[in-house]
PDB file of N, CA and C in Angstrom:
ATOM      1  N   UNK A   1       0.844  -1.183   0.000  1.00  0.00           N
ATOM      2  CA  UNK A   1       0.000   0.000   0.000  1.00  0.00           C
ATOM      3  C   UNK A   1       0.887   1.243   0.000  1.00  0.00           C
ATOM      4  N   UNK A   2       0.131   2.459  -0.715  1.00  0.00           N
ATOM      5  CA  UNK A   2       1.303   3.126  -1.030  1.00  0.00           C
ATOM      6  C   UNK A   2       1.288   4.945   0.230  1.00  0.00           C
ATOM      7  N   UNK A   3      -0.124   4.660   0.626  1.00  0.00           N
ATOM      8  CA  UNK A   3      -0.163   5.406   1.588  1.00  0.00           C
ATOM      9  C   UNK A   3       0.420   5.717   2.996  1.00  0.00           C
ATOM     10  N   UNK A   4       0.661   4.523   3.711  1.00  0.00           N
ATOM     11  CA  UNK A   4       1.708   4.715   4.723  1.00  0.00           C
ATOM     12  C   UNK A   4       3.343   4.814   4.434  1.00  0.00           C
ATOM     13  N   UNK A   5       3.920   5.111   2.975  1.00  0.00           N
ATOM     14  CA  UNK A   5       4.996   5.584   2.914  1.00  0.00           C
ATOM     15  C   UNK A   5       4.960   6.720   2.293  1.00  0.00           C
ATOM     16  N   UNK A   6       3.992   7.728   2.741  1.00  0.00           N
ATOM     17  CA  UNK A   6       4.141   9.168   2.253  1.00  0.00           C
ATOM     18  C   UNK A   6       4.187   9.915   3.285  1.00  0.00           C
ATOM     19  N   UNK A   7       4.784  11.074   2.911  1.00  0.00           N
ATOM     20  CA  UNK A   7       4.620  11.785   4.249  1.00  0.00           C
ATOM     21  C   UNK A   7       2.962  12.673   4.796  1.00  0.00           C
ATOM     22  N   UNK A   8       2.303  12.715   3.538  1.00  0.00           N
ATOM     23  CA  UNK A   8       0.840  13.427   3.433  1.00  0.00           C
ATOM     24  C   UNK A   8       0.089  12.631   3.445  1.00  0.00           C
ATOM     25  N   UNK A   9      -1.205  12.885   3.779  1.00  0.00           N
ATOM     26  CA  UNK A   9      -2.507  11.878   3.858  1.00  0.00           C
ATOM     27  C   UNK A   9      -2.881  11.619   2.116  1.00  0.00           C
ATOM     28  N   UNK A  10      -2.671  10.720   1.523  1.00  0.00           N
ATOM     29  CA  UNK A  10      -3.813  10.288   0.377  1.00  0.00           C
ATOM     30  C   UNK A  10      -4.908   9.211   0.412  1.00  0.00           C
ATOM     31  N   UNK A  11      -5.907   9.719  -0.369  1.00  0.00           N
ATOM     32  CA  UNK A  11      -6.856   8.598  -0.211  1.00  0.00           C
ATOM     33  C   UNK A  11      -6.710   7.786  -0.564  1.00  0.00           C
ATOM     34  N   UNK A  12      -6.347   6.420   0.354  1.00  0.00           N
ATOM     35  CA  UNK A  12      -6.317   4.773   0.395  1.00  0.00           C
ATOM     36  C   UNK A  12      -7.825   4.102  -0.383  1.00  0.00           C
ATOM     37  N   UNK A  13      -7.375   3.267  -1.647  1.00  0.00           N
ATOM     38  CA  UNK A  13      -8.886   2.839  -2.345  1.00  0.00           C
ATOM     39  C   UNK A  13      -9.159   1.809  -0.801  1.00  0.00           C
ATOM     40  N   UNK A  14     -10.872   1.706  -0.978  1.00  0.00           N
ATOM     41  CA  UNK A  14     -11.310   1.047  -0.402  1.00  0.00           C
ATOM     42  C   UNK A  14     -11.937   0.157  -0.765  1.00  0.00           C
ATOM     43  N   UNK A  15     -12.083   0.063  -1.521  1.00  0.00           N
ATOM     44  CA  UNK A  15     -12.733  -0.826  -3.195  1.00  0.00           C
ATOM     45  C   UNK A  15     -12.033  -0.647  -4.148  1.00  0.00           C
ATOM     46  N   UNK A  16     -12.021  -2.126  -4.885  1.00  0.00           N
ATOM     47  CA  UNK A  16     -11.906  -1.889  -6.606  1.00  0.00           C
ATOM     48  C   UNK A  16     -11.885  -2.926  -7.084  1.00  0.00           C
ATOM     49  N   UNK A  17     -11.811  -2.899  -8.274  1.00  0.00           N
ATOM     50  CA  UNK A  17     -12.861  -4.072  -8.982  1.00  0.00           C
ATOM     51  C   UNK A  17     -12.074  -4.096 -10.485  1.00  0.00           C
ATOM     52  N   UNK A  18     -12.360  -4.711 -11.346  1.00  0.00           N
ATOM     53  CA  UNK A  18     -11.737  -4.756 -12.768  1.00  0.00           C
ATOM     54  C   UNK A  18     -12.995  -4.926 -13.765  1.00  0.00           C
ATOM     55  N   UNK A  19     -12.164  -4.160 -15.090  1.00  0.00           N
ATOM     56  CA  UNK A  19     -13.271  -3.812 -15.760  1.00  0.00           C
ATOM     57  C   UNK A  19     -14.316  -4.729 -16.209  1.00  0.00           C
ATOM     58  N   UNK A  20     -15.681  -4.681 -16.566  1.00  0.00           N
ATOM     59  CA  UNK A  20     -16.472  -5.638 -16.838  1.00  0.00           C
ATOM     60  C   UNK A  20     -17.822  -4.816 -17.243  1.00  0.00           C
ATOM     61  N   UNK A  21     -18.966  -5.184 -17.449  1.00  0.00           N
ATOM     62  CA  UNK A  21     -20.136  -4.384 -17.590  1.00  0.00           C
ATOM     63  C   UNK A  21     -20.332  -3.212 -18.319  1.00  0.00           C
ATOM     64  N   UNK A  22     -19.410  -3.322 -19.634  1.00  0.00           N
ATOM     65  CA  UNK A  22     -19.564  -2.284 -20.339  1.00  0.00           C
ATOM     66  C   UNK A  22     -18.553  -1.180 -19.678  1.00  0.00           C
ATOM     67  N   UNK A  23     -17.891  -1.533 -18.888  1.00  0.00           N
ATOM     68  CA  UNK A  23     -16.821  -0.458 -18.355  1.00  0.00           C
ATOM     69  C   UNK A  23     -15.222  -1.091 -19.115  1.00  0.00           C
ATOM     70  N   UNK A  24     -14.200  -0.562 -19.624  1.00  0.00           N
ATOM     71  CA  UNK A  24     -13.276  -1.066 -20.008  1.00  0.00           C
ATOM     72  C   UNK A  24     -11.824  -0.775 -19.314  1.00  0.00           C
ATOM     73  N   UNK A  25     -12.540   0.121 -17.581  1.00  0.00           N
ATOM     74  CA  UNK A  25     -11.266   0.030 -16.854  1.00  0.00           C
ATOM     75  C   UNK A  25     -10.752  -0.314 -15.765  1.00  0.00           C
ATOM     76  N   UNK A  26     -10.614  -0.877 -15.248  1.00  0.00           N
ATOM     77  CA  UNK A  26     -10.253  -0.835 -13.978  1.00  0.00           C
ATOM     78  C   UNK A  26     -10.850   0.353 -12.711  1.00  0.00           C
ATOM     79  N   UNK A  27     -11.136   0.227 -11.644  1.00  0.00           N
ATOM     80  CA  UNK A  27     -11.096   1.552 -11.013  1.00  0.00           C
ATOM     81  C   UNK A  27     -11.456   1.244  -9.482  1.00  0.00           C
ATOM     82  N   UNK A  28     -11.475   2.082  -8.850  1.00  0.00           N
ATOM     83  CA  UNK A  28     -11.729   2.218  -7.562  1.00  0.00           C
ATOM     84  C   UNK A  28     -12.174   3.128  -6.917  1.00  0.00           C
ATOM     85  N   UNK A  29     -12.609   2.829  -5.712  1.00  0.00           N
ATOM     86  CA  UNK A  29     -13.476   3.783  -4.567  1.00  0.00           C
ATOM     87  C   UNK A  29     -12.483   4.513  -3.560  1.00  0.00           C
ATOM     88  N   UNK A  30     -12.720   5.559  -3.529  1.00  0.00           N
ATOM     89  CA  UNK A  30     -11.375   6.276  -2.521  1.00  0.00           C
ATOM     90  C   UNK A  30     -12.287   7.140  -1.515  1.00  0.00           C
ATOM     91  N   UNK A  31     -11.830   7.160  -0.492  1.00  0.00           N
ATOM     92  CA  UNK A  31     -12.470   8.667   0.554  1.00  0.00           C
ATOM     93  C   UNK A  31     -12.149   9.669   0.074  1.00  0.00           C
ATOM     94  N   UNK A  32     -13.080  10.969   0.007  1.00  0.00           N
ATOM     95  CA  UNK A  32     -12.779  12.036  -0.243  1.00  0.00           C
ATOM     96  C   UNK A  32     -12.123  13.189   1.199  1.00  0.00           C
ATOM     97  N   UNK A  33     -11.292  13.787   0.530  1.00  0.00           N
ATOM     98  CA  UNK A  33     -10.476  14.840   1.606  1.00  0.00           C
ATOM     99  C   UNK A  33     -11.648  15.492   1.082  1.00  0.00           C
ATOM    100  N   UNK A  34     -12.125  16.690   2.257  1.00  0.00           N
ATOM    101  CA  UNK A  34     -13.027  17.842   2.175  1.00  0.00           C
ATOM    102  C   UNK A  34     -11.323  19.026   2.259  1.00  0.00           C
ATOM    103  N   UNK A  35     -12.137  20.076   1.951  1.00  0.00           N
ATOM    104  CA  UNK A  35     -11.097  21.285   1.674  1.00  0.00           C
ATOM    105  C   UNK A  35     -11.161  21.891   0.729  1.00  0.00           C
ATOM    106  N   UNK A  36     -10.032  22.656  -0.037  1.00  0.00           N
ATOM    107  CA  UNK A  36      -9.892  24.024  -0.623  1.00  0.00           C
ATOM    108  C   UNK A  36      -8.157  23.441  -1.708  1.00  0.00           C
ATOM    109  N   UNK A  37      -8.678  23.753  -3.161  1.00  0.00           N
ATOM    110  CA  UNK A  37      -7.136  23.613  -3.572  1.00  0.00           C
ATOM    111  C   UNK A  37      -6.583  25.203  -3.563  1.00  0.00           C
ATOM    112  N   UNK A  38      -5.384  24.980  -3.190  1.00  0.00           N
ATOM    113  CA  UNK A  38      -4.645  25.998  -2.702  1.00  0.00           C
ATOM    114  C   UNK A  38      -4.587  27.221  -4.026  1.00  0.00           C
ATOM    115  N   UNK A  39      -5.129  27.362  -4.757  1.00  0.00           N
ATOM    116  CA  UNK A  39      -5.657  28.624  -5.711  1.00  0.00           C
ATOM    117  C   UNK A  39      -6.919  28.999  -4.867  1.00  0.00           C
ATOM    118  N   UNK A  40      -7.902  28.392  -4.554  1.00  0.00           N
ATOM    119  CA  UNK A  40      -8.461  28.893  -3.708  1.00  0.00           C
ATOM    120  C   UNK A  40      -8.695  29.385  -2.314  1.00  0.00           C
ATOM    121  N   UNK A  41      -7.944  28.518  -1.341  1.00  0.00           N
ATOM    122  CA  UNK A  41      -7.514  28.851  -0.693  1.00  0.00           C
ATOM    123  C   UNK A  41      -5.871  29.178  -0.123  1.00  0.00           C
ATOM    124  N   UNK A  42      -5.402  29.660  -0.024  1.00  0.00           N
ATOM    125  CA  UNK A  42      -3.719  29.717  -0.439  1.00  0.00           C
ATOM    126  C   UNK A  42      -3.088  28.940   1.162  1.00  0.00           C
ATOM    127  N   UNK A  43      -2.601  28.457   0.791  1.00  0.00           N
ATOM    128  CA  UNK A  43      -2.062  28.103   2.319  1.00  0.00           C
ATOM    129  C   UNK A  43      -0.944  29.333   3.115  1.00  0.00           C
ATOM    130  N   UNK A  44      -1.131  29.485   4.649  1.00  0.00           N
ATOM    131  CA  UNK A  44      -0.348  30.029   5.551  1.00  0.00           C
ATOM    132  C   UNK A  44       1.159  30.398   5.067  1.00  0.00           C
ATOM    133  N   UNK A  45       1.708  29.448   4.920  1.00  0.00           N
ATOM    134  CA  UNK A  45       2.765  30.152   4.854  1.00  0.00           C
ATOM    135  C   UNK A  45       3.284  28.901   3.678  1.00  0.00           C
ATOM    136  N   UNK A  46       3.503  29.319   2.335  1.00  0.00           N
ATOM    137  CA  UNK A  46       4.073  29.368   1.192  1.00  0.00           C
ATOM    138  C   UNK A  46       5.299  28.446   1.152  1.00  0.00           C
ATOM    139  N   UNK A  47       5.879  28.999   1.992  1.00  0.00           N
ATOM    140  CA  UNK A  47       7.408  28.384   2.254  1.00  0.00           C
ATOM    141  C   UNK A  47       7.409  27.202   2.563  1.00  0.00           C
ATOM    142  N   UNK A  48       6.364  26.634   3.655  1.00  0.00           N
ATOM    143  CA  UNK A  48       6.182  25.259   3.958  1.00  0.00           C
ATOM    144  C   UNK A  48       5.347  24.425   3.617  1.00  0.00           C
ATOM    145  N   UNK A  49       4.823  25.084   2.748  1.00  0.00           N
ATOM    146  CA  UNK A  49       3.566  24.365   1.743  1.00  0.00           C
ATOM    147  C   UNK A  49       4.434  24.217   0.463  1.00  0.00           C
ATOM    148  N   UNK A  50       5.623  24.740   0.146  1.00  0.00           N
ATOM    149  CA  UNK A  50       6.748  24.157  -1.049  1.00  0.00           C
ATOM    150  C   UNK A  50       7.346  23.028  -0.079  1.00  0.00           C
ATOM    151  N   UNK A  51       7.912  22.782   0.777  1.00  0.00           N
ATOM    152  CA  UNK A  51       8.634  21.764   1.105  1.00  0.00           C
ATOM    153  C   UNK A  51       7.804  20.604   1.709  1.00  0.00           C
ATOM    154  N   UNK A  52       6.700  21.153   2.004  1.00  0.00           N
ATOM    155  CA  UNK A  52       5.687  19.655   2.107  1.00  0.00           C
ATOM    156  C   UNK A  52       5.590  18.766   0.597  1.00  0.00           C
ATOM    157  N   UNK A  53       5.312  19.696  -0.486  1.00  0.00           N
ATOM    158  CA  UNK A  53       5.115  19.365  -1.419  1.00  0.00           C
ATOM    159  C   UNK A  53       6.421  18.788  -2.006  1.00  0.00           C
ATOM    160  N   UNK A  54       7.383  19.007  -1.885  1.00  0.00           N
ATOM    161  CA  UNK A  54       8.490  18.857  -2.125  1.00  0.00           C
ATOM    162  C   UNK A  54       9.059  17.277  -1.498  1.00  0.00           C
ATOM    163  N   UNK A  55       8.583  17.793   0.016  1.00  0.00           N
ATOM    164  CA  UNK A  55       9.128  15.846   0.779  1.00  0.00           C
ATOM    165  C   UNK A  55       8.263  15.085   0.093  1.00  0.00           C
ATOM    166  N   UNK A  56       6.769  15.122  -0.036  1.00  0.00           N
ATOM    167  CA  UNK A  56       6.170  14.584  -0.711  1.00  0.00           C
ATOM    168  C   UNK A  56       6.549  14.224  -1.527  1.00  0.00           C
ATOM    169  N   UNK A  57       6.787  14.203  -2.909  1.00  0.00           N
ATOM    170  CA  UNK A  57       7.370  14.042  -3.890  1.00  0.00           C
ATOM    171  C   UNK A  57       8.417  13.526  -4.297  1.00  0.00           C
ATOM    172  N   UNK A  58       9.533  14.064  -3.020  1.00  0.00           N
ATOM    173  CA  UNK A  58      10.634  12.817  -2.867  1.00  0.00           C
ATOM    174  C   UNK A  58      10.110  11.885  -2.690  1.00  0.00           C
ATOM    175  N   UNK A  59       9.681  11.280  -1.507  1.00  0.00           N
ATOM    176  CA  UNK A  59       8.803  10.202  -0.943  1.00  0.00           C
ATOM    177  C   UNK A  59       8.406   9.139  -1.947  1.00  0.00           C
ATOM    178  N   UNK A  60       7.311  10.354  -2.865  1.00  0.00           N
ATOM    179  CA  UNK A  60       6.505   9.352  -3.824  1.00  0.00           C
ATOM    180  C   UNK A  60       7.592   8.680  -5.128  1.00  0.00           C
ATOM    181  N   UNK A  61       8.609   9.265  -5.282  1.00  0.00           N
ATOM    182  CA  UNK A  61       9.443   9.024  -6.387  1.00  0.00           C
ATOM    183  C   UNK A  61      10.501   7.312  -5.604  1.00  0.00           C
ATOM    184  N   UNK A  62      10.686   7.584  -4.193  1.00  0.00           N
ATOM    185  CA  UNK A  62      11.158   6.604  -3.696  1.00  0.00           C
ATOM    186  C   UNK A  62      10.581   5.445  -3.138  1.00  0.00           C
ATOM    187  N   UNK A  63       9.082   5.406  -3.358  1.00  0.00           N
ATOM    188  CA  UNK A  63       8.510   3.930  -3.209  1.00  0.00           C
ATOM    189  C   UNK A  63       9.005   3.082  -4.682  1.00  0.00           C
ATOM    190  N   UNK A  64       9.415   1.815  -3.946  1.00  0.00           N
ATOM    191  CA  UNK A  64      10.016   0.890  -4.405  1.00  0.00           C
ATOM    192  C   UNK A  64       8.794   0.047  -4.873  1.00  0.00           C
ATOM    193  N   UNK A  65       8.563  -0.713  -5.845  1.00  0.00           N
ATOM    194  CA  UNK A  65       7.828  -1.196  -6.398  1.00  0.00           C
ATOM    195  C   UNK A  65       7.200  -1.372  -7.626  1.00  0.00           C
ATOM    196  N   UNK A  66       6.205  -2.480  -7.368  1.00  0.00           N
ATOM    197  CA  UNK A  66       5.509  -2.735  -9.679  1.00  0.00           C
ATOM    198  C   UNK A  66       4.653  -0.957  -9.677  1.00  0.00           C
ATOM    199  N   UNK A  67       4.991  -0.942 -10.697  1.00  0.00           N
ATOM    200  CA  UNK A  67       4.216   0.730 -11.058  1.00  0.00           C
ATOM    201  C   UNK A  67       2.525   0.254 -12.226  1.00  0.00           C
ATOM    202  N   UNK A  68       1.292   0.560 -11.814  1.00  0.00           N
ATOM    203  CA  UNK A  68       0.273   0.527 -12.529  1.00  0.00           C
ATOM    204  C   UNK A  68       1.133   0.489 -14.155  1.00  0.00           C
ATOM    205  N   UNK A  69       0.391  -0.722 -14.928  1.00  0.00           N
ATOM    206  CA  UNK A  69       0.821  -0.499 -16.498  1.00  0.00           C
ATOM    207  C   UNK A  69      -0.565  -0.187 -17.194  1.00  0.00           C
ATOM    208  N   UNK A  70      -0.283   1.274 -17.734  1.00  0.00           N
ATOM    209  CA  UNK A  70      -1.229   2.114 -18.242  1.00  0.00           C
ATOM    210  C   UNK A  70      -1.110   2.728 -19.922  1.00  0.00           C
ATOM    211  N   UNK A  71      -1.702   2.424 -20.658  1.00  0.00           N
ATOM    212  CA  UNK A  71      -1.028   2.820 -22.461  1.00  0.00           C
ATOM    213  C   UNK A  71      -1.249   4.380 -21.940  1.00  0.00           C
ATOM    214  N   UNK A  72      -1.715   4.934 -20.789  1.00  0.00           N
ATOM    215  CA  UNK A  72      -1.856   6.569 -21.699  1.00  0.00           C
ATOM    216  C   UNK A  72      -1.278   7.141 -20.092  1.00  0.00           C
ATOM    217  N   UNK A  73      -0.594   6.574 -18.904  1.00  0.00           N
ATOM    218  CA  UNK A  73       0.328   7.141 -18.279  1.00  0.00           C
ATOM    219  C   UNK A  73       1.900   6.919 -19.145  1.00  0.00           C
ATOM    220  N   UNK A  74       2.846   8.067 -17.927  1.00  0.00           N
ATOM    221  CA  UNK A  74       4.013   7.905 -18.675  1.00  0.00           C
ATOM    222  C   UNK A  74       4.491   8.179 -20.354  1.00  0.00           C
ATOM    223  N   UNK A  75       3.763   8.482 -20.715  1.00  0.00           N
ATOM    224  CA  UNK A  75       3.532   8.654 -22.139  1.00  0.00           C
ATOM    225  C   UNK A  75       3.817  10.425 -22.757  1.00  0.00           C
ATOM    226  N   UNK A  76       4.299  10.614 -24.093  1.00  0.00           N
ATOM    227  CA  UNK A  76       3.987  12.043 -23.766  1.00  0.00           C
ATOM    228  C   UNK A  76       2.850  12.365 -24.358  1.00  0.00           C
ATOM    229  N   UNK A  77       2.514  13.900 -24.037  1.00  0.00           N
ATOM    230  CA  UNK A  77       1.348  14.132 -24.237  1.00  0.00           C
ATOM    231  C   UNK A  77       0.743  14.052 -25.934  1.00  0.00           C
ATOM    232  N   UNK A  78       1.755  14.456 -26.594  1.00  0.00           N
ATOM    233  CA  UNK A  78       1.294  14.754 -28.233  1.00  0.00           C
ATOM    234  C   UNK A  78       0.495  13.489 -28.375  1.00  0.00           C
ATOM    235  N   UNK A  79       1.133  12.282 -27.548  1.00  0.00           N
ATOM    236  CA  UNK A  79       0.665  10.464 -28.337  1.00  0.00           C
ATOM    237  C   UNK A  79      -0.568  10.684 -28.125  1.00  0.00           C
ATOM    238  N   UNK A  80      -1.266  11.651 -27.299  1.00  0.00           N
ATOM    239  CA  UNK A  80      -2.767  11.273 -26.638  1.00  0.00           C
ATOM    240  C   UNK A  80      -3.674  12.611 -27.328  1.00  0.00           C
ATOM    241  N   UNK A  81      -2.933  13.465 -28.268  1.00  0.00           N
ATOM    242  CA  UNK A  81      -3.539  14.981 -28.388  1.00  0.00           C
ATOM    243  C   UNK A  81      -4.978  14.084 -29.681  1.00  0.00           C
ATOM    244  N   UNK A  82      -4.782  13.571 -30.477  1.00  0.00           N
ATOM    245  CA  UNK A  82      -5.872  13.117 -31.162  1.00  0.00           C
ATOM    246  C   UNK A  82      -6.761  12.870 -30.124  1.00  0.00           C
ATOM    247  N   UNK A  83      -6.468  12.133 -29.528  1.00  0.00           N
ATOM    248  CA  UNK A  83      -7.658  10.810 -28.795  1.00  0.00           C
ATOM    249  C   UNK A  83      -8.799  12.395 -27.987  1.00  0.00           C
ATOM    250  N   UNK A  84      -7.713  12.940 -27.412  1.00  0.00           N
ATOM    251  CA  UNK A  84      -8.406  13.963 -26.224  1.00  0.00           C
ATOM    252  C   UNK A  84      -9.074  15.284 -27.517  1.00  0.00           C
ATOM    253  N   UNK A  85      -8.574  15.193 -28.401  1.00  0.00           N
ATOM    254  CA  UNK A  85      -9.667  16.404 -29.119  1.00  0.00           C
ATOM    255  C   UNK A  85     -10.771  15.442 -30.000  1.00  0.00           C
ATOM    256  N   UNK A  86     -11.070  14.441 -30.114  1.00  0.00           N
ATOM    257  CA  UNK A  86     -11.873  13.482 -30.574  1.00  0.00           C
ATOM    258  C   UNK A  86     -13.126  13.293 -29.718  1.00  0.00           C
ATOM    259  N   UNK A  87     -11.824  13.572 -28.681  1.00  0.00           N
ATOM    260  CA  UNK A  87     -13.609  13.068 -27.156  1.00  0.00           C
ATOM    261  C   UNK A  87     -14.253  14.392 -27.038  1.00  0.00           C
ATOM    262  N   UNK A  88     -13.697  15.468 -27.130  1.00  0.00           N
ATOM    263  CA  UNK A  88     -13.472  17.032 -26.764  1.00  0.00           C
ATOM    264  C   UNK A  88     -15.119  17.253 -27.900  1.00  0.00           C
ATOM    265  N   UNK A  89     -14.958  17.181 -29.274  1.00  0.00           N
ATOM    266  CA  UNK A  89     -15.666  16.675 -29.929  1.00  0.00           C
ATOM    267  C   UNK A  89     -16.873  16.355 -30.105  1.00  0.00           C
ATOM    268  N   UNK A  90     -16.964  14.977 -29.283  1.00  0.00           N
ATOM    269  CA  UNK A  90     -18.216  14.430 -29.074  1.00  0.00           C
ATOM    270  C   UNK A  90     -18.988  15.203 -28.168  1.00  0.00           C
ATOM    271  N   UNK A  91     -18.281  16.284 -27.436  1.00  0.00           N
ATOM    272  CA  UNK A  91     -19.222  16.669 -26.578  1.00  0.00           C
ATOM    273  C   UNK A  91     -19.664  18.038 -27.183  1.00  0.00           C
ATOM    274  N   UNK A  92     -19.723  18.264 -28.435  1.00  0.00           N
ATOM    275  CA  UNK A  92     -20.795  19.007 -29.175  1.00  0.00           C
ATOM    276  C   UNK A  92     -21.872  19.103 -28.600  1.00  0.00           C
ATOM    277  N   UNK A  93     -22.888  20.283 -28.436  1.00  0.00           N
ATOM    278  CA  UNK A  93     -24.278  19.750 -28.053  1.00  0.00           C
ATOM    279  C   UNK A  93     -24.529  19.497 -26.327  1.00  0.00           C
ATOM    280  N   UNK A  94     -23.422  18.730 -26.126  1.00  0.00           N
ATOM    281  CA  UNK A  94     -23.622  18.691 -24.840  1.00  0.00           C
ATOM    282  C   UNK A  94     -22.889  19.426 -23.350  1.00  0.00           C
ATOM    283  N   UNK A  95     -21.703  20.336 -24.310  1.00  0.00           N
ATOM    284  CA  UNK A  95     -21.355  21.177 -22.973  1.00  0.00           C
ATOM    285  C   UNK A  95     -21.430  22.321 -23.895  1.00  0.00           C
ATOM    286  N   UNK A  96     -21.946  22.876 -23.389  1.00  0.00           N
ATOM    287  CA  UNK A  96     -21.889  24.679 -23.790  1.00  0.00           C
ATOM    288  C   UNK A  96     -20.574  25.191 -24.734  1.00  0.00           C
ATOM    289  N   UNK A  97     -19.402  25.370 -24.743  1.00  0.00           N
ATOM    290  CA  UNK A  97     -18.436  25.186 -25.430  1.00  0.00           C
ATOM    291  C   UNK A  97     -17.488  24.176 -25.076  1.00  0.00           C
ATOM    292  N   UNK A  98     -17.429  22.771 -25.908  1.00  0.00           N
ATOM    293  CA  UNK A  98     -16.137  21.885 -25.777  1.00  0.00           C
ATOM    294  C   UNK A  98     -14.989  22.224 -26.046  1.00  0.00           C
ATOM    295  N   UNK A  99     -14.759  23.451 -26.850  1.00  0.00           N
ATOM    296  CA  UNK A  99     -13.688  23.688 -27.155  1.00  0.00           C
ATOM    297  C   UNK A  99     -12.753  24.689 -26.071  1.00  0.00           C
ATOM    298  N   UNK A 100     -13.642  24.928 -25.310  1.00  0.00           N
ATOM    299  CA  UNK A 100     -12.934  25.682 -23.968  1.00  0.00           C
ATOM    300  C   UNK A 100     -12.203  25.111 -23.030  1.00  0.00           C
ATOM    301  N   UNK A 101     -12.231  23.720 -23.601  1.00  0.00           N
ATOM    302  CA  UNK A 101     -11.273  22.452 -22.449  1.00  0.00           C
ATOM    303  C   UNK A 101     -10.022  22.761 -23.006  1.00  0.00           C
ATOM    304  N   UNK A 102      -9.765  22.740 -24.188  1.00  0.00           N
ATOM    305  CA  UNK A 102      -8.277  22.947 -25.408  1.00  0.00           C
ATOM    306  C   UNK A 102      -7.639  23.979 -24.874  1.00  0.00           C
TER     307      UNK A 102
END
Protein backbone atom coordinates (compact mmCIF):
# COMPACT_ATOMS: atom_id res chain seq x y z
CA UNK A 1 0.00 0.00 0.00
CA UNK A 2 1.30 3.13 -1.03
CA UNK A 3 -0.16 5.41 1.59
CA UNK A 4 1.71 4.72 4.72
CA UNK A 5 5.00 5.58 2.91
CA UNK A 6 4.14 9.17 2.25
CA UNK A 7 4.62 11.78 4.25
CA UNK A 8 0.84 13.43 3.43
CA UNK A 9 -2.51 11.88 3.86
CA UNK A 10 -3.81 10.29 0.38
CA UNK A 11 -6.86 8.60 -0.21
CA UNK A 12 -6.32 4.77 0.39
CA UNK A 13 -8.89 2.84 -2.34
CA UNK A 14 -11.31 1.05 -0.40
CA UNK A 15 -12.73 -0.83 -3.20
CA UNK A 16 -11.91 -1.89 -6.61
CA UNK A 17 -12.86 -4.07 -8.98
CA UNK A 18 -11.74 -4.76 -12.77
CA UNK A 19 -13.27 -3.81 -15.76
CA UNK A 20 -16.47 -5.64 -16.84
CA UNK A 21 -20.14 -4.38 -17.59
CA UNK A 22 -19.56 -2.28 -20.34
CA UNK A 23 -16.82 -0.46 -18.35
CA UNK A 24 -13.28 -1.07 -20.01
CA UNK A 25 -11.27 0.03 -16.85
CA UNK A 26 -10.25 -0.84 -13.98
CA UNK A 27 -11.10 1.55 -11.01
CA UNK A 28 -11.73 2.22 -7.56
CA UNK A 29 -13.48 3.78 -4.57
CA UNK A 30 -11.38 6.28 -2.52
CA UNK A 31 -12.47 8.67 0.55
CA UNK A 32 -12.78 12.04 -0.24
CA UNK A 33 -10.48 14.84 1.61
CA UNK A 34 -13.03 17.84 2.17
CA UNK A 35 -11.10 21.28 1.67
CA UNK A 36 -9.89 24.02 -0.62
CA UNK A 37 -7.14 23.61 -3.57
CA UNK A 38 -4.65 26.00 -2.70
CA UNK A 39 -5.66 28.62 -5.71
CA UNK A 40 -8.46 28.89 -3.71
CA UNK A 41 -7.51 28.85 -0.69
CA UNK A 42 -3.72 29.72 -0.44
CA UNK A 43 -2.06 28.10 2.32
CA UNK A 44 -0.35 30.03 5.55
CA UNK A 45 2.76 30.15 4.85
CA UNK A 46 4.07 29.37 1.19
CA UNK A 47 7.41 28.38 2.25
CA UNK A 48 6.18 25.26 3.96
CA UNK A 49 3.57 24.36 1.74
CA UNK A 50 6.75 24.16 -1.05
CA UNK A 51 8.63 21.76 1.10
CA UNK A 52 5.69 19.66 2.11
CA UNK A 53 5.12 19.36 -1.42
CA UNK A 54 8.49 18.86 -2.13
CA UNK A 55 9.13 15.85 0.78
CA UNK A 56 6.17 14.58 -0.71
CA UNK A 57 7.37 14.04 -3.89
CA UNK A 58 10.63 12.82 -2.87
CA UNK A 59 8.80 10.20 -0.94
CA UNK A 60 6.51 9.35 -3.82
CA UNK A 61 9.44 9.02 -6.39
CA UNK A 62 11.16 6.60 -3.70
CA UNK A 63 8.51 3.93 -3.21
CA UNK A 64 10.02 0.89 -4.40
CA UNK A 65 7.83 -1.20 -6.40
CA UNK A 66 5.51 -2.73 -9.68
CA UNK A 67 4.22 0.73 -11.06
CA UNK A 68 0.27 0.53 -12.53
CA UNK A 69 0.82 -0.50 -16.50
CA UNK A 70 -1.23 2.11 -18.24
CA UNK A 71 -1.03 2.82 -22.46
CA UNK A 72 -1.86 6.57 -21.70
CA UNK A 73 0.33 7.14 -18.28
CA UNK A 74 4.01 7.91 -18.67
CA UNK A 75 3.53 8.65 -22.14
CA UNK A 76 3.99 12.04 -23.77
CA UNK A 77 1.35 14.13 -24.24
CA UNK A 78 1.29 14.75 -28.23
CA UNK A 79 0.67 10.46 -28.34
CA UNK A 80 -2.77 11.27 -26.64
CA UNK A 81 -3.54 14.98 -28.39
CA UNK A 82 -5.87 13.12 -31.16
CA UNK A 83 -7.66 10.81 -28.80
CA UNK A 84 -8.41 13.96 -26.22
CA UNK A 85 -9.67 16.40 -29.12
CA UNK A 86 -11.87 13.48 -30.57
CA UNK A 87 -13.61 13.07 -27.16
CA UNK A 88 -13.47 17.03 -26.76
CA UNK A 89 -15.67 16.67 -29.93
CA UNK A 90 -18.22 14.43 -29.07
CA UNK A 91 -19.22 16.67 -26.58
CA UNK A 92 -20.80 19.01 -29.18
CA UNK A 93 -24.28 19.75 -28.05
CA UNK A 94 -23.62 18.69 -24.84
CA UNK A 95 -21.36 21.18 -22.97
CA UNK A 96 -21.89 24.68 -23.79
CA UNK A 97 -18.44 25.19 -25.43
CA UNK A 98 -16.14 21.88 -25.78
CA UNK A 99 -13.69 23.69 -27.16
CA UNK A 100 -12.93 25.68 -23.97
CA UNK A 101 -11.27 22.45 -22.45
CA UNK A 102 -8.28 22.95 -25.41
Amino acid sequence: MLAPKLPLPVPAPVGASEPGEGYPWCWSVVPWFSGDTAAVTPPPDVDEAGRSIGDFLAALWAVEGPRPASDYRGIALRRRDEHVRTAIARLDGVMADPRSVL
